[in-house]
Protein backbone atom coordinates (compact mmCIF):
# COMPACT_ATOMS: atom_id res chain seq x y z
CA UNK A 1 -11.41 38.80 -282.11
CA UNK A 2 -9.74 35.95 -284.36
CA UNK A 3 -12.68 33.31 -283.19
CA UNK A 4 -15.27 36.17 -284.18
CA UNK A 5 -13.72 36.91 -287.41
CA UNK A 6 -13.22 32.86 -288.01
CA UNK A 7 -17.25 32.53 -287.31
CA UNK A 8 -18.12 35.39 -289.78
CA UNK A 9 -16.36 33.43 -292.36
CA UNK A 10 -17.90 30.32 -291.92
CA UNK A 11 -21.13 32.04 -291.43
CA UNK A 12 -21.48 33.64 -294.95
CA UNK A 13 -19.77 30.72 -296.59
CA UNK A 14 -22.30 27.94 -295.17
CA UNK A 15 -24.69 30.86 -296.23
CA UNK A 16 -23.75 30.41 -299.89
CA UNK A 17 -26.02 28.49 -301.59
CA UNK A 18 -23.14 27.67 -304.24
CA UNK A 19 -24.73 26.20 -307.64
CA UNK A 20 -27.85 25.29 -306.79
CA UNK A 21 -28.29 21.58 -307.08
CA UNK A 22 -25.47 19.54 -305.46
CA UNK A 23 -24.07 18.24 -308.27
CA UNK A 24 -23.62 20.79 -309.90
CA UNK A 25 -26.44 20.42 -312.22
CA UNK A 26 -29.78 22.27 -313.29
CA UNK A 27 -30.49 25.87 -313.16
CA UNK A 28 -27.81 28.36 -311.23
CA UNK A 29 -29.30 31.19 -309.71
CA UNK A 30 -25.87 32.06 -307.49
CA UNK A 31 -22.70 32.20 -308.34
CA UNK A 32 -19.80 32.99 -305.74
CA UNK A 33 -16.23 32.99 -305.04
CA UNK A 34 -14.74 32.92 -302.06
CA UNK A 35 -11.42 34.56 -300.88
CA UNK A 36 -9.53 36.12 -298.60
CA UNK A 37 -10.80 39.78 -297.73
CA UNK A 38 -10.19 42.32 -294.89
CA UNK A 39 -11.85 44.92 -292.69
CA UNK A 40 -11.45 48.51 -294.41
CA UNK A 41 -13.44 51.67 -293.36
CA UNK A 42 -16.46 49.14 -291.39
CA UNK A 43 -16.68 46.98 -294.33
CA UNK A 44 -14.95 43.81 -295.61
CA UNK A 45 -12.64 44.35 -298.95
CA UNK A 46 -11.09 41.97 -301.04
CA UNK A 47 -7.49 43.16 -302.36
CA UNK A 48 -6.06 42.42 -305.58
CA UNK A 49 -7.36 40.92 -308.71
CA UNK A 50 -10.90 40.28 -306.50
CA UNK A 51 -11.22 43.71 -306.30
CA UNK A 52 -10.91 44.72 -309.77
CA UNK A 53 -13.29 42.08 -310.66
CA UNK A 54 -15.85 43.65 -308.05
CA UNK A 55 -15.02 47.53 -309.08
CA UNK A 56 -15.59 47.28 -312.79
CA UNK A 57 -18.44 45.52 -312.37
CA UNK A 58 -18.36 43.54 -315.51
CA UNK A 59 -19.36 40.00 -313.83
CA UNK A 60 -22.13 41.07 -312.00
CA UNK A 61 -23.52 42.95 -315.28
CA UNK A 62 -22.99 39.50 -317.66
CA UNK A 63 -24.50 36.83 -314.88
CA UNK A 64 -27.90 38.79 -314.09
CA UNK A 65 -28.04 38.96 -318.15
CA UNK A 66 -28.55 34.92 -317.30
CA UNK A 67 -30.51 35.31 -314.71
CA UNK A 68 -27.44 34.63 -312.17
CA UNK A 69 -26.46 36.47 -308.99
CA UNK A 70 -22.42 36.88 -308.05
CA UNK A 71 -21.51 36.89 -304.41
CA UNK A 72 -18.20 37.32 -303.54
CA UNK A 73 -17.75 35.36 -300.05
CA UNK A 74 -15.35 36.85 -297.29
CA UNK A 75 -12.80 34.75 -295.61
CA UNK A 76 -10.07 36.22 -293.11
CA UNK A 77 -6.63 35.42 -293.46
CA UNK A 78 -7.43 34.02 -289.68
CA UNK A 79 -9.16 30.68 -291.38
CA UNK A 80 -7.67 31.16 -295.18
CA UNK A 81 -7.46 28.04 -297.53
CA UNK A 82 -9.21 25.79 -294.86
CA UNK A 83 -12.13 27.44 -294.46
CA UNK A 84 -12.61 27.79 -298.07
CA UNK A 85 -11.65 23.71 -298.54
CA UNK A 86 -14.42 22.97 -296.53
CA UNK A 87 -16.49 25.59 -298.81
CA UNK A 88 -15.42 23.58 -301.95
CA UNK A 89 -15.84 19.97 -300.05
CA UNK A 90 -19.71 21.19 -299.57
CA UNK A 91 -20.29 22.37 -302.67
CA UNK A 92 -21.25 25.66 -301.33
CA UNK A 93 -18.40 27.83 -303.51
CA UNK A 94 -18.08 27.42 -306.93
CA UNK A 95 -14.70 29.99 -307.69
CA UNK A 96 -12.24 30.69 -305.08
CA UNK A 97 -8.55 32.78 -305.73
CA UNK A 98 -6.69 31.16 -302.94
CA UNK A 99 -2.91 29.39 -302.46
CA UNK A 100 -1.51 26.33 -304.05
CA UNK A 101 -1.17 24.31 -301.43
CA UNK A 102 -4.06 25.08 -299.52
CA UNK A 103 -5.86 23.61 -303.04
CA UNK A 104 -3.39 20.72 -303.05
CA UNK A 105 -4.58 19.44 -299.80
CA UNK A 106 -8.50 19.61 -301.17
CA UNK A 107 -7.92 17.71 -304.00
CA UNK A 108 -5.32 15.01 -302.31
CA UNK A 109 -8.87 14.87 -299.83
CA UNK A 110 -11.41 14.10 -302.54
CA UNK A 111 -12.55 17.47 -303.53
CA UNK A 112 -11.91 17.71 -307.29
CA UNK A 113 -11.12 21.03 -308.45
CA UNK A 114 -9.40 23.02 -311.63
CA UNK A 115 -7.44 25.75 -312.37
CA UNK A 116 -9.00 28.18 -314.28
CA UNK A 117 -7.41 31.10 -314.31
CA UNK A 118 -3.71 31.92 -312.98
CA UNK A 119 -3.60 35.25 -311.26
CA UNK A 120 -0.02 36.01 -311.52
CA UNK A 121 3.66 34.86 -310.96
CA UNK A 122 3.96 34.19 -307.46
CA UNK A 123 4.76 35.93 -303.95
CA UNK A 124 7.72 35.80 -301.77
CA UNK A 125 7.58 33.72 -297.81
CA UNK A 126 9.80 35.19 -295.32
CA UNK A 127 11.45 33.41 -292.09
CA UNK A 128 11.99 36.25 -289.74
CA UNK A 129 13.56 36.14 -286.14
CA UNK A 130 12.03 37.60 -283.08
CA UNK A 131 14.11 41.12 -281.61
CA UNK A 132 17.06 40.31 -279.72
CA UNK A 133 17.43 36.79 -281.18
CA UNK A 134 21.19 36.03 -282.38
CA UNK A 135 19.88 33.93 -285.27
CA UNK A 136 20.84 34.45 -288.74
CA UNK A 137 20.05 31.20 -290.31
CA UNK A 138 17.58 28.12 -290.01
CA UNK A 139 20.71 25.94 -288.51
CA UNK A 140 20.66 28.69 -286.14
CA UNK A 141 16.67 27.98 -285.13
CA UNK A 142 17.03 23.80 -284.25
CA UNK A 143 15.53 23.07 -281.05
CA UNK A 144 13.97 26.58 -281.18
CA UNK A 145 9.96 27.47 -281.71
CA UNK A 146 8.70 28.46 -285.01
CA UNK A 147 4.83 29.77 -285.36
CA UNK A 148 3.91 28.43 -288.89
CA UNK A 149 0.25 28.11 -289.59
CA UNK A 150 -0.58 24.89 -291.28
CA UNK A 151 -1.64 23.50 -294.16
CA UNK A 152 -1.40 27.31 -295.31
CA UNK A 153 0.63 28.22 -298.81
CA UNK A 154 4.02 29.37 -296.93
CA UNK A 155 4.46 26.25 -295.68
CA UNK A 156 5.32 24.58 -298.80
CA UNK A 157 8.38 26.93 -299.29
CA UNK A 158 9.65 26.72 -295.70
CA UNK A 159 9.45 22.68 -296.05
CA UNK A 160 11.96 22.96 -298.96
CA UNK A 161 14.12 25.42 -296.61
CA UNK A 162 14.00 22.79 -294.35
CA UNK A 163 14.88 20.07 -296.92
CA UNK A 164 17.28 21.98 -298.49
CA UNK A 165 19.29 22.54 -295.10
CA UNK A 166 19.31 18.55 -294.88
CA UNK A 167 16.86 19.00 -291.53
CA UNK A 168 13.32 17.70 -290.90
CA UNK A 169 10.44 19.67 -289.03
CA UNK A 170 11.13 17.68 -286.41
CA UNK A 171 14.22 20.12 -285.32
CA UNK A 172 12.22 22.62 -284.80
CA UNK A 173 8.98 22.93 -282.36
CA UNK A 174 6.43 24.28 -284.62
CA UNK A 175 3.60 26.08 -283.39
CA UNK A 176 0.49 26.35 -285.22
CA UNK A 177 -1.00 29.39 -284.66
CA UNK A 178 -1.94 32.18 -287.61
CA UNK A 179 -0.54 35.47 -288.43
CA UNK A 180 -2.57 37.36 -286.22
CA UNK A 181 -1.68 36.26 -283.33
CA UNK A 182 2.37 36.22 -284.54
CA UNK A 183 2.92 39.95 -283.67
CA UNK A 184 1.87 39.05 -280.16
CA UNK A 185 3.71 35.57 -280.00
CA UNK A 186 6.93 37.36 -281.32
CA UNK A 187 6.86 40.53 -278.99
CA UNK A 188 6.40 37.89 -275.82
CA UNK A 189 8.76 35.73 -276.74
CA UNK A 190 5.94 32.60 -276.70
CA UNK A 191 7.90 32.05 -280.82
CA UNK A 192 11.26 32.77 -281.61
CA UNK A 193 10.30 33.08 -285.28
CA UNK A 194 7.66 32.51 -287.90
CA UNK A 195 7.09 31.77 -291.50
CA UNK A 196 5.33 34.76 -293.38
CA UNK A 197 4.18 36.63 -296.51
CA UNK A 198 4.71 40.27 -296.48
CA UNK A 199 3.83 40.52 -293.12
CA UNK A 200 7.10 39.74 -292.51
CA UNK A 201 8.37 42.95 -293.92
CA UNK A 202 5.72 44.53 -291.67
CA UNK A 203 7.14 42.90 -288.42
CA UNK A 204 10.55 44.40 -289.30
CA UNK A 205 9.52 47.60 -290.30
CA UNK A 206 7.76 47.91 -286.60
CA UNK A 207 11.03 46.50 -285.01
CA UNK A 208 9.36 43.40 -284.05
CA UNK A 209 11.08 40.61 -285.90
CA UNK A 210 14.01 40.27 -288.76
CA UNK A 211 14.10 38.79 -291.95
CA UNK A 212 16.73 36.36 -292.30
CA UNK A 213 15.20 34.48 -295.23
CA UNK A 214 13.05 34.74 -297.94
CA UNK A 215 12.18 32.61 -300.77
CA UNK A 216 13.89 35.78 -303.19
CA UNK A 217 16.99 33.79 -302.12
CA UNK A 218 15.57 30.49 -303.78
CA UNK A 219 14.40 29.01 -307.56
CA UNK A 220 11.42 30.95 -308.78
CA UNK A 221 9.40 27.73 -308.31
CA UNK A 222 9.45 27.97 -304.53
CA UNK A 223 7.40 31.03 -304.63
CA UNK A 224 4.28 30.98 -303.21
CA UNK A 225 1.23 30.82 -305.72
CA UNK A 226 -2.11 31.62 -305.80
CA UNK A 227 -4.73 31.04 -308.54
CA UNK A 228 -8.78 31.03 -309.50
CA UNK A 229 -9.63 27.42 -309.01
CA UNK A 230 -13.02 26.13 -309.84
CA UNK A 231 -15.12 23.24 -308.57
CA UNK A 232 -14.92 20.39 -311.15
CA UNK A 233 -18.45 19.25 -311.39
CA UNK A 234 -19.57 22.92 -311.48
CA UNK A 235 -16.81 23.88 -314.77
CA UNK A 236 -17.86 20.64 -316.29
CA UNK A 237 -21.46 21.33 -316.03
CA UNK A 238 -21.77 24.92 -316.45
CA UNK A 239 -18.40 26.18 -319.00
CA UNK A 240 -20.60 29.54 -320.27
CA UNK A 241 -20.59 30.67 -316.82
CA UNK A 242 -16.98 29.44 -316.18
CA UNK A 243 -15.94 31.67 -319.22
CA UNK A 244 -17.71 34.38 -318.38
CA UNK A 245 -16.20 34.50 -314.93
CA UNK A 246 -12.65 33.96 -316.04
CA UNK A 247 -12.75 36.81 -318.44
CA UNK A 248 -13.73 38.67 -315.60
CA UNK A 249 -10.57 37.73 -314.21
CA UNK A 250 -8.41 38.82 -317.32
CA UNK A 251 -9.75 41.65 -317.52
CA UNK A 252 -8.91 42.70 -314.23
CA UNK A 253 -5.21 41.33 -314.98
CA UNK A 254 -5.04 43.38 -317.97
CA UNK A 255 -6.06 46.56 -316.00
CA UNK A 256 -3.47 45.79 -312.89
CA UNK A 257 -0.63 45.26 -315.93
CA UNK A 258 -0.73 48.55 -317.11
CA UNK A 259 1.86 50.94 -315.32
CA UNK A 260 -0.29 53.81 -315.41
CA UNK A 261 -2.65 51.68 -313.12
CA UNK A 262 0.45 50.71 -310.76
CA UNK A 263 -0.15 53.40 -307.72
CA UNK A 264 -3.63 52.29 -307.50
CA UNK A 265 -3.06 48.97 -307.43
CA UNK A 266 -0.50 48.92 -304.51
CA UNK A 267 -2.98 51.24 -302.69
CA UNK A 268 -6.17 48.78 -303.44
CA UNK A 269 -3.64 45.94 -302.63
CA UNK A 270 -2.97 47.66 -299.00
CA UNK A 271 -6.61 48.16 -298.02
CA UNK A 272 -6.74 46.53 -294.24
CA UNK A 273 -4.05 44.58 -294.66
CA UNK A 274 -0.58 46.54 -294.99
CA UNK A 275 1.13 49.90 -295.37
CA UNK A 276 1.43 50.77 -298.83
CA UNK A 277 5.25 50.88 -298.99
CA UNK A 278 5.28 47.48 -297.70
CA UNK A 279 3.48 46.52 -300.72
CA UNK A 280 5.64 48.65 -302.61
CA UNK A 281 8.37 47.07 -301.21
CA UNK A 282 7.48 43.13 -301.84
CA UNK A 283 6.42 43.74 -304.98
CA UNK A 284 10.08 45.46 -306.01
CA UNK A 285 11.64 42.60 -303.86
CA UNK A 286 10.27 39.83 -306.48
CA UNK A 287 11.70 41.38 -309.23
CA UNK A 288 9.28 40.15 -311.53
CA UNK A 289 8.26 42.87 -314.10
CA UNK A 290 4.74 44.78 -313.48
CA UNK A 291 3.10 43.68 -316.71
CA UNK A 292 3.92 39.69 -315.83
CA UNK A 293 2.71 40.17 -312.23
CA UNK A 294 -0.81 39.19 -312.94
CA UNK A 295 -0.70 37.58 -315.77
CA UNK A 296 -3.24 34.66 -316.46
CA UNK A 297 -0.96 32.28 -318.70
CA UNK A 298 -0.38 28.47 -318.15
CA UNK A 299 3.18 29.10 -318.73
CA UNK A 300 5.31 26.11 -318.51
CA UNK A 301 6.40 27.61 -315.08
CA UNK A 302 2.85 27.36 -313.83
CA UNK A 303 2.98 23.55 -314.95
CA UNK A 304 6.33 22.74 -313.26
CA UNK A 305 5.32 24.67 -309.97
CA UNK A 306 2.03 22.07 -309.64
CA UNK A 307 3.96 19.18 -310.43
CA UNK A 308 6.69 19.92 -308.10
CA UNK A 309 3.81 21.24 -305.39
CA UNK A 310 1.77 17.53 -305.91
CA UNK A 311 5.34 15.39 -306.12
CA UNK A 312 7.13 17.37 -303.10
CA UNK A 313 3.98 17.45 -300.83
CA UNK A 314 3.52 13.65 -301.06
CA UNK A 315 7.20 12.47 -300.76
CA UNK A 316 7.12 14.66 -297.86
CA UNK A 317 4.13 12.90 -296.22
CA UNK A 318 1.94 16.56 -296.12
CA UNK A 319 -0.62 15.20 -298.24
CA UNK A 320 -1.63 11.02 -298.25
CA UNK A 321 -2.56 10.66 -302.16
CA UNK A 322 -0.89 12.02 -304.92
CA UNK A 323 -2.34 14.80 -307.19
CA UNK A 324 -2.18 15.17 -310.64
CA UNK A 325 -1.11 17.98 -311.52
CA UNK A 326 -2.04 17.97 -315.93
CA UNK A 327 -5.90 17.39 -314.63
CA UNK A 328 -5.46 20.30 -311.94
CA UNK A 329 -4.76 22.85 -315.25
CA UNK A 330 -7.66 23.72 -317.71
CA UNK A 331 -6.39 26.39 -319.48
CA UNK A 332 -9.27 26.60 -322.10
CA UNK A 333 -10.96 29.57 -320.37
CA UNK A 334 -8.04 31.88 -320.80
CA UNK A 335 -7.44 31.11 -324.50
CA UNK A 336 -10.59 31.91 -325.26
CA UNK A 337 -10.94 35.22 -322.79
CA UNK A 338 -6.98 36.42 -324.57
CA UNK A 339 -8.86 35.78 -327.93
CA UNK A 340 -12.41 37.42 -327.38
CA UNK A 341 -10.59 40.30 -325.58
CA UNK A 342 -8.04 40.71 -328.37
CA UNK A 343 -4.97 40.06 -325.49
CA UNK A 344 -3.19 37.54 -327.38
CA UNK A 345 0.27 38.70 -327.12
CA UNK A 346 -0.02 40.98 -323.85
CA UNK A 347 1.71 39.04 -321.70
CA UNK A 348 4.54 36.63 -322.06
CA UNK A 349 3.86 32.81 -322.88
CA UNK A 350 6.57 31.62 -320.94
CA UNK A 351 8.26 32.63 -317.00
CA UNK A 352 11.81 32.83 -316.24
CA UNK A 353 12.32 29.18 -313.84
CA UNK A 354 15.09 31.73 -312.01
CA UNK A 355 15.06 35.26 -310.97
């Protein structure tokens, strides 16, 4: 089932014709983003700001003005930020809302890409224990087996646990394997824990694992991050279609901000991929308040996050050149979408470094 859902992915991305012209130049008669979506009702959904974008419609209506098709390209959270690096890396994406280090890794590789839109302040990693183990720490898990999926965003965070704890991955036997097969690997004993999003809440809830970490007991900056990153040659080349598809994005934000809108967003959020009151749950966990959730400003947080992503993944040998992290932000997009859609003010311009 994982392989199948892994070949769909890489089906309809290689499918995606991307920009056009390889380097980004000439006439664009596509123009698609690719994240992380799941199977709903016999259909694939995309959760979160994705969604929004898709269900108001907005994009699609402003690019066939131009001329320009919108595609929104699935990926399951089987293949995640690889599969769409290798998107990026052949040109065949031009937008994708996917994790920070995932991104990291692309651009340490050669595949230039910006930030153009930030879609919020972060989510929490959890390090949960299988049923029945006596752990309550990571000290407690040396020599043990840990199922973390790499080069994935939650592996960031769980290297600084590690770092913190003055240990090295090498304590632990990692096993690579993705979150769909953890449920499995946990209830058989094959891992004795694993490094999760809200999932992890998930595995508790159904008895299958304990929490006995999460990064809501760490600096804000360990946090997991996602954001909408664009190929380079394709914002340089084409910034009216850029803008138009970060507005998109604010818009969307703006709608998810507003508390009356807050049911329906943790029931759109839960579509395929968790009970709603786990949703519930991780969002009250972060303690971050609902109108900042999704906001879209390069807040000085947002800058110290990248640089400590770029600095900590290269001391730490997970990526082999260094990444700038000031070239990695282009925040022009979003000034320009807070002034045309009167938003100036809506959301904070700074984050709290600590909860």
């Amino acid at each position: 089932m994982i392989l199948a859902m892994a070949l769909l992915a890489s089906t309809l991305i290689a499918g995606c014709s991307g920009s056009g012209n390889a380097d980004g130049a000439g006439a664009v008669k596509t123009v698609t983003i690719a994240s992380i979506a799941f199977p709903y009702q016999g259909k694939q959904v995309f959760n979160g700001l994705n969604g929004v974008v898709i269900e108001q419609g907005w994009l699609k209506e402003q690019l066939a003005k131009k001329g320009v098709d919108l595609v929104f390209s699935p990926v399951s959270t089987a293949v995640g930020g690889p599969l769409i690096n290798e998107g990026f890396s052949g040109k065949r994406i031009d937008f994708a809302a996917y994790g920070d280090f995932p991104a990291a890794i692309a651009v340490a590789g050669g595949v230039p890409l910006k930030i153009v839109a930030p879609v919020g302040q972060g989510q929490d990693v959890y390090l949960v224990v299988r049923k029945g183990l006596p752990a309550n720490s990571l000290a407690d898990l040396k020599g043990k087996r840990i199922a973390l999926h790499r080069g994935r965003p939650w592996e960031l965070p769980f290297s600084k646990l590690v770092d913190s704890k003055g240990l090295k991955l090498d304590d632990f036997r990692i096993v690579n394997i993705n979150p769909a097969a953890t449920p499995a690997a946990l209830e058989s004993g094959s891992v004795d824990a694993a490094v999760l999003m809200s999932d992890g809440l998930l595995f508790e809830q159904k008895g299958i694992a304990r929490v006995i970490w999460s990064t809501r007991q760490a600096p804000a900056d360990w946090r997991m991050r996602a954001e909408l990153f664009g190929r380079k040659d394709f914002v340089d080349v084409h910034p009216d279609l850029t803008q138009i598809v970060v507005e998109a994005f604010v818009r969307a934000a703006a709608w998810s901000s507003d508390e009356a809108n807050k049911a329906q967003v943790i029931r759109d959020t839960a579509r395929g991929a968790m009970p709603e009151e786990i949703v519930a749950k991780d969002y009250a966990n972060s303690d971050i308040p609902w109108r900042e959730r999704f906001s879209p400003i390069f807040s000085p947080a947002l800058r110290t996050h990248y640089h400590s992503v770029a600095d900590y993944a290269l001391e730490r040998g997970l990526i082999r050149n260094k990444v700038d992290a000031d070239a990695l932000l282009d925040d022009r997009f979003v000034k320009q979408a807070l002034k045309d859609l009167k938003l100036e003010g809506f959301w904070s311009q700074s984050a709290q470094e600590q909860r």
